[in-house]
PDB file of N, CA and C in Angstrom:
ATOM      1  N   UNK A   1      88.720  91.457  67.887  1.00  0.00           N
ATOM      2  CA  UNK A   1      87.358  91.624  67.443  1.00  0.00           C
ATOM      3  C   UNK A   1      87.257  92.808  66.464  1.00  0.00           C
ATOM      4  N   UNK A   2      87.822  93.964  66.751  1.00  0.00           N
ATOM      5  CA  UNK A   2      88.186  95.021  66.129  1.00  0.00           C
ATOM      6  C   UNK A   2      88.393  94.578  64.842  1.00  0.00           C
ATOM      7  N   UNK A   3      89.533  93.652  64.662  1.00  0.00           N
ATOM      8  CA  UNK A   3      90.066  93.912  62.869  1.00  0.00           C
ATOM      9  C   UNK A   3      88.838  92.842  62.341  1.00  0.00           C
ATOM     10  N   UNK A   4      88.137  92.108  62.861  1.00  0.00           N
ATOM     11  CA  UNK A   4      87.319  91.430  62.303  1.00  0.00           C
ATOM     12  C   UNK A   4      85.833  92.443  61.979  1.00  0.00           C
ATOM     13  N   UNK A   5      85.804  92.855  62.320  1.00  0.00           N
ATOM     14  CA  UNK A   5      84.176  94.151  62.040  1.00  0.00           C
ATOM     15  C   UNK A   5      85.227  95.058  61.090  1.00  0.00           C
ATOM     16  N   UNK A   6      86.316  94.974  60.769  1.00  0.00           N
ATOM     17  CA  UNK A   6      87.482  95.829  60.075  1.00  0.00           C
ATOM     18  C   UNK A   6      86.871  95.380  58.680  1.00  0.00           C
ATOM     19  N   UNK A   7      87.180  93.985  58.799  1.00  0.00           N
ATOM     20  CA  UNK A   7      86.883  93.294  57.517  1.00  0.00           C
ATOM     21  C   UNK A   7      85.685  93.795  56.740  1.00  0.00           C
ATOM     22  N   UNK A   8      84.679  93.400  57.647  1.00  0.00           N
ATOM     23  CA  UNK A   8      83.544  93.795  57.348  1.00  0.00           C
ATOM     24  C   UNK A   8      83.010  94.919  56.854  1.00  0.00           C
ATOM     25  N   UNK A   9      83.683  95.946  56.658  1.00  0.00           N
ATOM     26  CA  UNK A   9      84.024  97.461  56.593  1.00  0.00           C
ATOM     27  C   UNK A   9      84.242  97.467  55.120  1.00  0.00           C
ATOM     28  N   UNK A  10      85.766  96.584  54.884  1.00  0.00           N
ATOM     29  CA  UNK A  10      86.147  96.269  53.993  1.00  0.00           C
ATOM     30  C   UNK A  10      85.374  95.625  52.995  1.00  0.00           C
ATOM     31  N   UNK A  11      84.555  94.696  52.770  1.00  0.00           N
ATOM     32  CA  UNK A  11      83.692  93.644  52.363  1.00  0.00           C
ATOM     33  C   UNK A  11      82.730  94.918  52.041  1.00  0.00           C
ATOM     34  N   UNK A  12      82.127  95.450  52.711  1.00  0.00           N
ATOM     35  CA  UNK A  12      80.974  96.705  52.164  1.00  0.00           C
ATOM     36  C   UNK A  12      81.862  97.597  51.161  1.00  0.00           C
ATOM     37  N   UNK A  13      82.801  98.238  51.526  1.00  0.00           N
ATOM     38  CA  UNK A  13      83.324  99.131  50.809  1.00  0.00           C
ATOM     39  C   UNK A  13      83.791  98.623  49.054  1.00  0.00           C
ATOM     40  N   UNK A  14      84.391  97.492  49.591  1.00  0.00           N
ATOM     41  CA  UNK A  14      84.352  96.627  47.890  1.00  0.00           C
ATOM     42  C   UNK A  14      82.953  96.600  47.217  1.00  0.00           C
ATOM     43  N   UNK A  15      82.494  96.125  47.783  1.00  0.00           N
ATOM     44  CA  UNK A  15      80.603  95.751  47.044  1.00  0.00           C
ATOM     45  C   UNK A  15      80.158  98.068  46.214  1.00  0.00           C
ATOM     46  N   UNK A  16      80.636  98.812  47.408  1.00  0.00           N
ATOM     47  CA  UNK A  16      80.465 100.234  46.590  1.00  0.00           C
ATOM     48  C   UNK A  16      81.178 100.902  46.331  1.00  0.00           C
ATOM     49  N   UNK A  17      82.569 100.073  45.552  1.00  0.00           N
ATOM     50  CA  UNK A  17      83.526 100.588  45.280  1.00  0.00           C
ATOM     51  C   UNK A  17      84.284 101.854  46.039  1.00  0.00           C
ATOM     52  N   UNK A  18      84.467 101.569  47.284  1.00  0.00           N
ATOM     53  CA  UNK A  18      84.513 103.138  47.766  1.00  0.00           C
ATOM     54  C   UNK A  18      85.959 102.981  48.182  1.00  0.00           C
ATOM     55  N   UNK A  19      86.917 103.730  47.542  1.00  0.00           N
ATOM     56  CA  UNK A  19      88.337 103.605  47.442  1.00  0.00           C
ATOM     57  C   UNK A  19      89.332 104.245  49.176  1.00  0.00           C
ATOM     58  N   UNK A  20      87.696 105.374  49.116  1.00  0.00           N
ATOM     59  CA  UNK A  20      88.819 105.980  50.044  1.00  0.00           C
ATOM     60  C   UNK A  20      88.644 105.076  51.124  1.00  0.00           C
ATOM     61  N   UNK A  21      87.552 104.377  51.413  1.00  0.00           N
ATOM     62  CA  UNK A  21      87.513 103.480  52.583  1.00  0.00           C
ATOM     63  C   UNK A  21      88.411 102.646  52.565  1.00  0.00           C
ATOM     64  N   UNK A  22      88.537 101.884  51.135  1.00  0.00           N
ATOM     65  CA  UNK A  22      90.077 100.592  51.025  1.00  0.00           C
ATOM     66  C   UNK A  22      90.717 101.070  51.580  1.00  0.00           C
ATOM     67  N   UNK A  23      91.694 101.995  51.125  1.00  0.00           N
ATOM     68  CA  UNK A  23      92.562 102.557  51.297  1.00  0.00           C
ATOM     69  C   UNK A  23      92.409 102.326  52.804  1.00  0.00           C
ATOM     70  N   UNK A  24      92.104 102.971  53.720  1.00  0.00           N
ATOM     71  CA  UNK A  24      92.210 103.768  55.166  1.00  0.00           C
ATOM     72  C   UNK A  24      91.940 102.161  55.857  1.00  0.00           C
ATOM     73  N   UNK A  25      90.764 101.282  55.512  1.00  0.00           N
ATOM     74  CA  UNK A  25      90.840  99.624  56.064  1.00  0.00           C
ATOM     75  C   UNK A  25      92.422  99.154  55.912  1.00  0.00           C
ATOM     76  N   UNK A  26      92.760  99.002  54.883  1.00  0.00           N
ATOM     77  CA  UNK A  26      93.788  98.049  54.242  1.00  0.00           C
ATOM     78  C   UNK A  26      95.244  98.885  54.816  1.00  0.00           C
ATOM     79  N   UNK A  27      95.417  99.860  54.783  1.00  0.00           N
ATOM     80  CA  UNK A  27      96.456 100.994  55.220  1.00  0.00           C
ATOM     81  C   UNK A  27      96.215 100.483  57.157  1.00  0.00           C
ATOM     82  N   UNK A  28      95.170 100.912  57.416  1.00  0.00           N
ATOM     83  CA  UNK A  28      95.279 100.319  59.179  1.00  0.00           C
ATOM     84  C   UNK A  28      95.733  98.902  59.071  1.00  0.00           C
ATOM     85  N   UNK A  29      94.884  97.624  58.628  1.00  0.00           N
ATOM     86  CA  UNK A  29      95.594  96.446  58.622  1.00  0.00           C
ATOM     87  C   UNK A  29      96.981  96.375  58.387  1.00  0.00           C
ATOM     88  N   UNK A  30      97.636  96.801  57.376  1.00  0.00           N
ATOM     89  CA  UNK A  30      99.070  96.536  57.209  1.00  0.00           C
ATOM     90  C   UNK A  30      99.694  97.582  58.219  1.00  0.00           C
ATOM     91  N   UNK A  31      99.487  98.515  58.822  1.00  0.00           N
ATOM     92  CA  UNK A  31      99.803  99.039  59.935  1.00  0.00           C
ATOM     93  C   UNK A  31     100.566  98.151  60.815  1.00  0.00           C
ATOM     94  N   UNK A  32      99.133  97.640  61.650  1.00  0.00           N
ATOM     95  CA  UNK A  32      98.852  96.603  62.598  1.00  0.00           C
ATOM     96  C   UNK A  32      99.870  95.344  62.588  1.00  0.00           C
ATOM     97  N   UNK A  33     100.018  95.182  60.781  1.00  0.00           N
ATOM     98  CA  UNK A  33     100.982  94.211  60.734  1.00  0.00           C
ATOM     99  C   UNK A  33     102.133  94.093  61.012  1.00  0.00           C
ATOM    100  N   UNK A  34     102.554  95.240  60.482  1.00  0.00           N
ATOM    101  CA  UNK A  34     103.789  95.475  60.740  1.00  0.00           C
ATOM    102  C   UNK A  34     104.449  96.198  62.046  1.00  0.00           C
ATOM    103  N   UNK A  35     103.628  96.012  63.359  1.00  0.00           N
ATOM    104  CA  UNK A  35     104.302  96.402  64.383  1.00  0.00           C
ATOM    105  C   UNK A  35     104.993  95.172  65.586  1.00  0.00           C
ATOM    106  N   UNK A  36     105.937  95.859  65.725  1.00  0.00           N
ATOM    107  CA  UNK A  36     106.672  94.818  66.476  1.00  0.00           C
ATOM    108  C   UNK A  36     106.152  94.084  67.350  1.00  0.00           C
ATOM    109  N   UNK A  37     105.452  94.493  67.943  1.00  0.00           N
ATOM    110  CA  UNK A  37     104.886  93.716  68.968  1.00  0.00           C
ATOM    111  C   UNK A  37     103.796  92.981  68.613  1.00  0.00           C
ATOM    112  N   UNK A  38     103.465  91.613  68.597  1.00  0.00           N
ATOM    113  CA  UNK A  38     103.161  90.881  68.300  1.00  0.00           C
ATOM    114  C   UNK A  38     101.612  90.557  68.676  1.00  0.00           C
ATOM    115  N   UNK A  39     100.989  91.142  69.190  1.00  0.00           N
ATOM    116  CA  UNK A  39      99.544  91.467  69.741  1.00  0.00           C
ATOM    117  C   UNK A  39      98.959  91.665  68.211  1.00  0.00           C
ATOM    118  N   UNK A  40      99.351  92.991  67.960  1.00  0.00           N
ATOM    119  CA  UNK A  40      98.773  93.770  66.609  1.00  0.00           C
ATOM    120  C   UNK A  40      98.704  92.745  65.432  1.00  0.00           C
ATOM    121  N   UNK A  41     100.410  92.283  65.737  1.00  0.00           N
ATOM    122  CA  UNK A  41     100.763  91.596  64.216  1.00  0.00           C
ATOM    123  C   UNK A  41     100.081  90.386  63.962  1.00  0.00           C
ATOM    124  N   UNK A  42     100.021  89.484  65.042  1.00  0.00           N
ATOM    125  CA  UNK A  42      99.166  88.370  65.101  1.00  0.00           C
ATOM    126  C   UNK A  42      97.557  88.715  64.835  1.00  0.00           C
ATOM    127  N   UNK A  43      97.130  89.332  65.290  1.00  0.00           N
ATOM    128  CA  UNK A  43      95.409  89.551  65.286  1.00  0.00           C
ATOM    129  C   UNK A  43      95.699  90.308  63.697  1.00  0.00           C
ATOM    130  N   UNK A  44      96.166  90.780  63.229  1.00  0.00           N
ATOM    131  CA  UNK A  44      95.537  91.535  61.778  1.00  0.00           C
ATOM    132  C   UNK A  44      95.575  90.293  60.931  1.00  0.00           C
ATOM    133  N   UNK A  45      96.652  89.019  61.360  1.00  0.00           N
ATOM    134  CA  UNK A  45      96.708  87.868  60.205  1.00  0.00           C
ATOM    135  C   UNK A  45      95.130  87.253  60.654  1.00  0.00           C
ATOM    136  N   UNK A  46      95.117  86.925  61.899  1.00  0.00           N
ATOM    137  CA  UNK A  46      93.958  85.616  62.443  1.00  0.00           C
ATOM    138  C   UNK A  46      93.065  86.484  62.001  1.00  0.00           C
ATOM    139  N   UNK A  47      92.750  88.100  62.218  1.00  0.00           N
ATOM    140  CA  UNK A  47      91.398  88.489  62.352  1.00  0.00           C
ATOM    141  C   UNK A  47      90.769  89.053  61.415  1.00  0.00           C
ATOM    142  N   UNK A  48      92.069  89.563  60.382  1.00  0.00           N
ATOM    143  CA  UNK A  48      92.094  90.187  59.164  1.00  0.00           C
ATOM    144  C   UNK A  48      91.965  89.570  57.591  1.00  0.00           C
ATOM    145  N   UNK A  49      93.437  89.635  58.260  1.00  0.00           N
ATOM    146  CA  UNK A  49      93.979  88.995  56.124  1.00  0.00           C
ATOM    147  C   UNK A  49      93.297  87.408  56.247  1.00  0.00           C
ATOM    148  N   UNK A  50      93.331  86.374  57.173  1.00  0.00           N
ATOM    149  CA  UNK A  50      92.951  84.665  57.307  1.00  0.00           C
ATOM    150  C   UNK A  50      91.518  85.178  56.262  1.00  0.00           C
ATOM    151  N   UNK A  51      90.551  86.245  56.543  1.00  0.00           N
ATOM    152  CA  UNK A  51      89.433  85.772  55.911  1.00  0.00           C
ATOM    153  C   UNK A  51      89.282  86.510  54.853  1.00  0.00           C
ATOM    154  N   UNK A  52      89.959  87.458  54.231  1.00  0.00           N
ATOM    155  CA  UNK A  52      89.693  88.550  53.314  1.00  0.00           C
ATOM    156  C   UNK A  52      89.217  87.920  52.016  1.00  0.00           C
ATOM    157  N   UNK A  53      89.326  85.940  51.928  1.00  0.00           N
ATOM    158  CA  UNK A  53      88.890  85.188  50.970  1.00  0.00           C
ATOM    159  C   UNK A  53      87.529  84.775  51.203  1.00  0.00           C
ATOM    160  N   UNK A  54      86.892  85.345  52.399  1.00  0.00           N
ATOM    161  CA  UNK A  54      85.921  84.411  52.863  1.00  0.00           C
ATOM    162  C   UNK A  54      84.726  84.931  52.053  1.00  0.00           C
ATOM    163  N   UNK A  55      84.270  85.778  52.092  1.00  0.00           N
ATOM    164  CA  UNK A  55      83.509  86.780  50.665  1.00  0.00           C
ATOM    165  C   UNK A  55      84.163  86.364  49.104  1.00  0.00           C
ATOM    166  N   UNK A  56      83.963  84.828  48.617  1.00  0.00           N
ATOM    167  CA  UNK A  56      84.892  84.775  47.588  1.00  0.00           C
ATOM    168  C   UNK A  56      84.427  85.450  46.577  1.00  0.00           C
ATOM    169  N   UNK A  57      83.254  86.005  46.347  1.00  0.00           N
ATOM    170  CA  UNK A  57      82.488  86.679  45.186  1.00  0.00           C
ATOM    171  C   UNK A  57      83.806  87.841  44.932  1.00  0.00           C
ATOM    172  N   UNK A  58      83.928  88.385  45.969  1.00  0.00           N
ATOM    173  CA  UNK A  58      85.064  89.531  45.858  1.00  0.00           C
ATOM    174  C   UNK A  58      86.265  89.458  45.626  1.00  0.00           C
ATOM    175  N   UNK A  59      86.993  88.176  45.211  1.00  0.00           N
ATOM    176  CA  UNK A  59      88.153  87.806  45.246  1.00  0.00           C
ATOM    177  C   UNK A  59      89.012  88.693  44.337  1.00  0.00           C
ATOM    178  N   UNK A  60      88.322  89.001  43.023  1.00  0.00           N
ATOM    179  CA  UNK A  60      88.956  89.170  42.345  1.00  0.00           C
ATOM    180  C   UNK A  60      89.443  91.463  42.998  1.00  0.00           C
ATOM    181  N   UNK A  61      88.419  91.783  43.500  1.00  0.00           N
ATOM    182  CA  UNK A  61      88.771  93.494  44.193  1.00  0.00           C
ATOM    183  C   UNK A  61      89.847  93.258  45.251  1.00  0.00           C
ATOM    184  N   UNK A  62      89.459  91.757  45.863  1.00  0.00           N
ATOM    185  CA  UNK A  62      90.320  92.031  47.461  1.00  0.00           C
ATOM    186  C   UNK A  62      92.032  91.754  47.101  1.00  0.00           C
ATOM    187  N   UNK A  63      92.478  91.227  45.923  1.00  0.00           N
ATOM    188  CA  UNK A  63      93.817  90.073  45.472  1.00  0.00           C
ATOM    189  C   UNK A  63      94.415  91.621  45.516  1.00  0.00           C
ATOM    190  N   UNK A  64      93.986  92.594  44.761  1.00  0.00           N
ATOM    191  CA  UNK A  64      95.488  93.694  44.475  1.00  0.00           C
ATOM    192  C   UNK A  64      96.307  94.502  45.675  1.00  0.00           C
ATOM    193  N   UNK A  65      95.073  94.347  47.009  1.00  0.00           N
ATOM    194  CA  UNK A  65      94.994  95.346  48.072  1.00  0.00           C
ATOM    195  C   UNK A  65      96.281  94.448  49.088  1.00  0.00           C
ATOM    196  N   UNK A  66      97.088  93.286  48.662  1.00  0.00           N
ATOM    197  CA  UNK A  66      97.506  92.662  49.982  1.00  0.00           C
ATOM    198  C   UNK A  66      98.648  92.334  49.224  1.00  0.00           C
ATOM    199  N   UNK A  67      99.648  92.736  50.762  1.00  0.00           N
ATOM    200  CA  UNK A  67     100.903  92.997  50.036  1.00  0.00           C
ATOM    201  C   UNK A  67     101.615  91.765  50.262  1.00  0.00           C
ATOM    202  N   UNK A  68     102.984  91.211  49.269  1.00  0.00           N
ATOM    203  CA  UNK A  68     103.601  90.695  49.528  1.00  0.00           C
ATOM    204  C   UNK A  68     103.929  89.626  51.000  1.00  0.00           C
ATOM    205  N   UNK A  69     104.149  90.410  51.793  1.00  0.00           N
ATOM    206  CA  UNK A  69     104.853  89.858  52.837  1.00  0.00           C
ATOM    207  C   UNK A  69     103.980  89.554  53.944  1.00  0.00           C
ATOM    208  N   UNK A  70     102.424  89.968  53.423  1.00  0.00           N
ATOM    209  CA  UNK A  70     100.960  89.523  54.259  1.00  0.00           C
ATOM    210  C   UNK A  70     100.607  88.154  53.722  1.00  0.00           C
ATOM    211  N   UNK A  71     100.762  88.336  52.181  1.00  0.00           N
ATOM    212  CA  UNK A  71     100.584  86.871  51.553  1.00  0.00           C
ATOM    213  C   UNK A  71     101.285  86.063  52.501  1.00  0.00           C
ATOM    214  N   UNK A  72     102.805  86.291  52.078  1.00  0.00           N
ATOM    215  CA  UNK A  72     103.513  84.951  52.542  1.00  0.00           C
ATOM    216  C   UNK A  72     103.007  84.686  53.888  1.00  0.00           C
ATOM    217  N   UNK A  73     102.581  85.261  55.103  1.00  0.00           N
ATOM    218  CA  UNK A  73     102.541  85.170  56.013  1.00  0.00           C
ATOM    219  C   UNK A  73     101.379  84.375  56.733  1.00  0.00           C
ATOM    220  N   UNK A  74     100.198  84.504  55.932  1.00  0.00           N
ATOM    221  CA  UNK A  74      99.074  84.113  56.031  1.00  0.00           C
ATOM    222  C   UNK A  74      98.589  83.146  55.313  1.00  0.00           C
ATOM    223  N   UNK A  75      99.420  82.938  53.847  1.00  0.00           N
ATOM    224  CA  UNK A  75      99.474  81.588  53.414  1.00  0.00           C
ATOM    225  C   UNK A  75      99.011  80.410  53.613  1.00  0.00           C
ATOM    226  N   UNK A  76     100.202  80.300  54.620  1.00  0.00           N
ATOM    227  CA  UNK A  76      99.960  78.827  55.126  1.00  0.00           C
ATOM    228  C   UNK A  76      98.340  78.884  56.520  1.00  0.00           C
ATOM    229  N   UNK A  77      97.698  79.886  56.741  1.00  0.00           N
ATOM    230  CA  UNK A  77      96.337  79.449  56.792  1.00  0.00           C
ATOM    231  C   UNK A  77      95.419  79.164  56.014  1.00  0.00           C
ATOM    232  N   UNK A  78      95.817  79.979  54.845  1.00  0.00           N
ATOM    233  CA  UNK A  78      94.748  79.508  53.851  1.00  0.00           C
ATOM    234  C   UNK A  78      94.790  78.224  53.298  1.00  0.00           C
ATOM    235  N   UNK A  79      96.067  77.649  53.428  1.00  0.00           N
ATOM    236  CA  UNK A  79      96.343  76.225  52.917  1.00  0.00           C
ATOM    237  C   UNK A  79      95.449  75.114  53.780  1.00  0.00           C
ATOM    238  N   UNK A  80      95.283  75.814  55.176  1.00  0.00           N
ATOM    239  CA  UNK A  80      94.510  74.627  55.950  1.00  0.00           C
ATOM    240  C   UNK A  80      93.155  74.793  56.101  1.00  0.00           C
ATOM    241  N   UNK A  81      93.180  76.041  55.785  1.00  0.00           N
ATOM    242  CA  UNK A  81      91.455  76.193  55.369  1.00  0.00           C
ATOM    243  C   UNK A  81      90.841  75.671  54.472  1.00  0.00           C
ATOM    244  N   UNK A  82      91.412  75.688  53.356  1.00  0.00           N
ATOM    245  CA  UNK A  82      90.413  75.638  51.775  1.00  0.00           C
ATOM    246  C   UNK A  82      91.075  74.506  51.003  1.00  0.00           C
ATOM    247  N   UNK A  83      90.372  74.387  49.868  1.00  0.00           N
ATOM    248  CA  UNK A  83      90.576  73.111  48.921  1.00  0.00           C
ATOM    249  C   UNK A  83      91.900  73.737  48.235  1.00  0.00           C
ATOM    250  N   UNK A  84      92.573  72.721  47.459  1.00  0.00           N
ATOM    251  CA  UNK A  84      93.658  73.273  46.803  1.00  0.00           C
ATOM    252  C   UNK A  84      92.887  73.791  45.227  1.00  0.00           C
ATOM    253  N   UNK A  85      91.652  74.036  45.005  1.00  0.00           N
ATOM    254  CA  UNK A  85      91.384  74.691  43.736  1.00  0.00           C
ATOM    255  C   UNK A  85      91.147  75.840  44.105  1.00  0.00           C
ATOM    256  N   UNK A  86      90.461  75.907  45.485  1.00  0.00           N
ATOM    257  CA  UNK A  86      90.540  77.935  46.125  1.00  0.00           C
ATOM    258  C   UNK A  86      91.857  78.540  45.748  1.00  0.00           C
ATOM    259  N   UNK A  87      92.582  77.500  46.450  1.00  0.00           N
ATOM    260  CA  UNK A  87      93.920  78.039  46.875  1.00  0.00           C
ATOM    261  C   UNK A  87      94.743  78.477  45.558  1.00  0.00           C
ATOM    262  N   UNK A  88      94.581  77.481  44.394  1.00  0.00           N
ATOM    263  CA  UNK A  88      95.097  77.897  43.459  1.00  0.00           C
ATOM    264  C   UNK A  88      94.820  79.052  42.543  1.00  0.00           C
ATOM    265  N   UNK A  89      93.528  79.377  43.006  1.00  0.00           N
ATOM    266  CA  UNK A  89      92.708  80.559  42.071  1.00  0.00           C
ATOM    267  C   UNK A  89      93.365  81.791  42.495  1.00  0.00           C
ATOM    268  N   UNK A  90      93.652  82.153  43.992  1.00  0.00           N
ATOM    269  CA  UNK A  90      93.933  82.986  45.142  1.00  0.00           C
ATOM    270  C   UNK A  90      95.426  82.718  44.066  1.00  0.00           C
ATOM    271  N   UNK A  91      96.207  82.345  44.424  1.00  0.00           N
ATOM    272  CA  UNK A  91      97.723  81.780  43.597  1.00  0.00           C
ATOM    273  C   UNK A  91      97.631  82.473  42.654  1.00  0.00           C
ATOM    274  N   UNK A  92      96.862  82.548  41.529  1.00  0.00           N
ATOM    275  CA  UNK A  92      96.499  83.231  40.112  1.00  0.00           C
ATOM    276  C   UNK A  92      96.654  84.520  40.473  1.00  0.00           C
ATOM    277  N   UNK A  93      95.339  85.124  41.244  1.00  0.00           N
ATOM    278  CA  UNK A  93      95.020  86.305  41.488  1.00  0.00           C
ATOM    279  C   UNK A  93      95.914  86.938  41.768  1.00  0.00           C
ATOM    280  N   UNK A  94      96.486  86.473  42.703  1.00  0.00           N
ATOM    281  CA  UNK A  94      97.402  87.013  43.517  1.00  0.00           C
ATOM    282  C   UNK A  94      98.884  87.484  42.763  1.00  0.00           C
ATOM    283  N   UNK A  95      99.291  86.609  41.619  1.00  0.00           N
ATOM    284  CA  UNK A  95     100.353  86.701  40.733  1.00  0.00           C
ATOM    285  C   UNK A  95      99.563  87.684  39.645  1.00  0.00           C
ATOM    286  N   UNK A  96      98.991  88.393  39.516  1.00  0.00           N
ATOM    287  CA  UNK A  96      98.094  88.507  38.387  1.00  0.00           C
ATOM    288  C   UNK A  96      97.754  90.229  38.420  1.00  0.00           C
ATOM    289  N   UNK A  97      97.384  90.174  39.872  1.00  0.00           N
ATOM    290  CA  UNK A  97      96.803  91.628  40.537  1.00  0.00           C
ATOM    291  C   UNK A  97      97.506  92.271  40.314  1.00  0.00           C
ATOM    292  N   UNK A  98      97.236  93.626  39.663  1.00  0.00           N
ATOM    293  CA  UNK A  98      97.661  95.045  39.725  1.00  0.00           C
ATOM    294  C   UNK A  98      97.789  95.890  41.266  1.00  0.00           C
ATOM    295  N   UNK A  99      98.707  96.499  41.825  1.00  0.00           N
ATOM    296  CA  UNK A  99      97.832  96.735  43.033  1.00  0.00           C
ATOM    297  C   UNK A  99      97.260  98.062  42.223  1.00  0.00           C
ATOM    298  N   UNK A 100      96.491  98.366  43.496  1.00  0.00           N
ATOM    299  CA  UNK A 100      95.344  99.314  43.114  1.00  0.00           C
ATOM    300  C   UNK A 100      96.232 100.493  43.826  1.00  0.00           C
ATOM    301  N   UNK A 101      95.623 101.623  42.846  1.00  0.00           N
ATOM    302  CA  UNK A 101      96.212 103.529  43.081  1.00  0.00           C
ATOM    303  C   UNK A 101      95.614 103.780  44.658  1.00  0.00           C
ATOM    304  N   UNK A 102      96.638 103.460  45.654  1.00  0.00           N
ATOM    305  CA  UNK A 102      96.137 103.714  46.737  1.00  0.00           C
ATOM    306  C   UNK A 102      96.395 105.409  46.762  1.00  0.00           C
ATOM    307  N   UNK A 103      96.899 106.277  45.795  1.00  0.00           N
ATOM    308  CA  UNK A 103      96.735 107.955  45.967  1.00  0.00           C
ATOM    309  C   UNK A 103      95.680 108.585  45.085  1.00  0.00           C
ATOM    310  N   UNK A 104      94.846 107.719  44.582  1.00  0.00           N
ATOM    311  CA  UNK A 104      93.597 107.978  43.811  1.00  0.00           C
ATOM    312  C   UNK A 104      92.412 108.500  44.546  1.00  0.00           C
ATOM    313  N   UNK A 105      91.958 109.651  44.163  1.00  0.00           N
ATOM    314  CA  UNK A 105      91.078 110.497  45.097  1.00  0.00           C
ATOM    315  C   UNK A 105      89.235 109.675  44.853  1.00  0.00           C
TER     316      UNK A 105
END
């Protein structure tokens, strides 16, 4: 429930550009991800990254913030979620994105 009101955090902080919040959201999520134990790692994909498309207005702020190996991982939910023209836009973005100066004050 946690990483999902996470999102939401996230989703505000994009809309007022507020970096240091990305940062500290997106930095806990990939945390979460990357711990061995599989509690964390599972809930940041289902509760986290699965919807970070769901606000698509924002697509284009949320594509730089997600790394590599979250993509691949979460992927294949988005494939069963959405149309293949979402999916392909996300595809774009995603090849496309700069990441963003996560040491930018």
């Amino acid at each position: 429930m946690f990483l999902s009101e996470l999102w939401q955090l996230a989703a505000e902080a994009h809309r007022a550009g507020d970096d240091d919040v990305l940062r500290r959201v997106y930095g806990f999520a990939h945390w979460c991800f990357r711990q061995p134990e599989q509690f964390l790692s599972n809930a940041s994909v289902v509760s986290f990254y699965e919807h970070v498309f769901d606000e698509w207005e924002l697509r284009d702020e949320v594509a730089p913030w997600l790394p590599p190996e979250v993509v691949a991982k979460v992927r294949p939910l988005w494939e069963w979620r959405w149309p293949a023209e979402r999916l392909s836009e996300v595809d774009r973005l995603l090849a496309t994105a700069p990441p963003p100066d996560r040491n930018a004050v």
